[in-house]
Protein backbone atom coordinates (compact mmCIF):
# COMPACT_ATOMS: atom_id res chain seq x y z
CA UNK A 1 49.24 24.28 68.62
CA UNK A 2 52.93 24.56 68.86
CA UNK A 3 54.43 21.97 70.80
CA UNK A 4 58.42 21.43 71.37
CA UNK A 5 59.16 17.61 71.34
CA UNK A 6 62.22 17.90 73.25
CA UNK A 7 59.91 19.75 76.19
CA UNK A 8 57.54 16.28 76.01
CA UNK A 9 58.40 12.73 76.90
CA UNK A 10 57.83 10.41 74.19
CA UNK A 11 54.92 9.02 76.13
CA UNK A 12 53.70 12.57 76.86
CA UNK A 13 53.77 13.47 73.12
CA UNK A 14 51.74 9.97 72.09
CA UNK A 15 48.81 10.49 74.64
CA UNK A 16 48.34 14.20 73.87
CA UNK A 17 48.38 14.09 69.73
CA UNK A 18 46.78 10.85 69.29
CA UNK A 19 44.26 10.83 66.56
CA UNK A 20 40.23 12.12 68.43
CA UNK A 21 39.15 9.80 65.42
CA UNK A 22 41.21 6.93 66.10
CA UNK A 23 41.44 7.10 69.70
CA UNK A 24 38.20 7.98 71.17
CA UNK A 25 38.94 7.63 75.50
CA UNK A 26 42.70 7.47 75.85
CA UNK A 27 44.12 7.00 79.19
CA UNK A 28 47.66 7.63 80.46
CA UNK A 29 48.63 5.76 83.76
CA UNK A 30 51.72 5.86 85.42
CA UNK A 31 53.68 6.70 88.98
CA UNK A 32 54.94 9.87 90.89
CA UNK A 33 56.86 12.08 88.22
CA UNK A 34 56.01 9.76 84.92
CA UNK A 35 54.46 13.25 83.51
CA UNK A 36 51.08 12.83 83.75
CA UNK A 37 50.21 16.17 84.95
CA UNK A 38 52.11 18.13 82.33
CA UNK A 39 50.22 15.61 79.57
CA UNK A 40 46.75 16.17 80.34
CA UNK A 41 46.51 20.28 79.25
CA UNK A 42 48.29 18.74 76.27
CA UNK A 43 45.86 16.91 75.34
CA UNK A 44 43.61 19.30 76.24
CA UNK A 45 44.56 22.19 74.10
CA UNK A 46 44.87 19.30 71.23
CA UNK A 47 41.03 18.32 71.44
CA UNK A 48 39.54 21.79 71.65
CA UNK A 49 41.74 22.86 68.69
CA UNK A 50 40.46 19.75 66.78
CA UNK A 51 36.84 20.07 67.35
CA UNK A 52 37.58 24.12 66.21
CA UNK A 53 38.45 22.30 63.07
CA UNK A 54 35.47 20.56 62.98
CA UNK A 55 33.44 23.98 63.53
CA UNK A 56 31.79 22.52 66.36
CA UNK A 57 31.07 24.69 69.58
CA UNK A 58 31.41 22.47 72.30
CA UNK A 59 33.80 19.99 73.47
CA UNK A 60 32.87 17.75 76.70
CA UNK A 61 35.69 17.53 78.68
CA UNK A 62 36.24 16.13 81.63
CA UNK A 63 40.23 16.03 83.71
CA UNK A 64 39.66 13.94 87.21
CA UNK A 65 41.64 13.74 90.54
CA UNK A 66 41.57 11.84 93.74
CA UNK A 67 40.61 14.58 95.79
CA UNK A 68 39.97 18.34 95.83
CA UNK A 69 43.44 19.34 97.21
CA UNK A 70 45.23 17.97 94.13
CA UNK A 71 42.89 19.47 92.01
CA UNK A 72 43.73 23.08 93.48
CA UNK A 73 47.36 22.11 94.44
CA UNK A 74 48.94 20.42 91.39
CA UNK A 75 46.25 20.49 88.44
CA UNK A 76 45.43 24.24 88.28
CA UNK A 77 48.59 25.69 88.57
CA UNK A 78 49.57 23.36 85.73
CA UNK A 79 46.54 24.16 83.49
């Protein structure tokens, strides 16, 4: 995956390449406009490209949100 650093906060960066082996539930927490939206495809994209490596089919994956409407409103048109 091609990522540009300067596109990525620091924090964004940490949470979305840190080691699947190393780091097995990481969590990013923050307020309005700290970038957690724009981390969590990131990280995404990161952890179905790692268990590729692996040769393993299936990845469980699971992105949650306080309600439906920010689901539809702010997570998919991210993703």
């Amino acid at each position: 995956m091609n990522v540009n650093p300067a596109n990525t906060l620091p924090h964004q960066y940490a949470f979305a390449f840190a080691d699947p082996d190393k780091v097995k539930h990481p969590a990013i927490v923050g307020g309005f406009g700290c970038g957690k939206t724009r981390s969590i495809p990131l990280r995404w994209v990161r952890l179905i490209d790692w268990r590729a490596r692996q040769q393993k089919r299936k990845a469980r994956l699971m992105i949650v949100e306080p309600t439906y409407q920010m689901v539809r409103d702010v997570l998919v048109p991210e993703m």
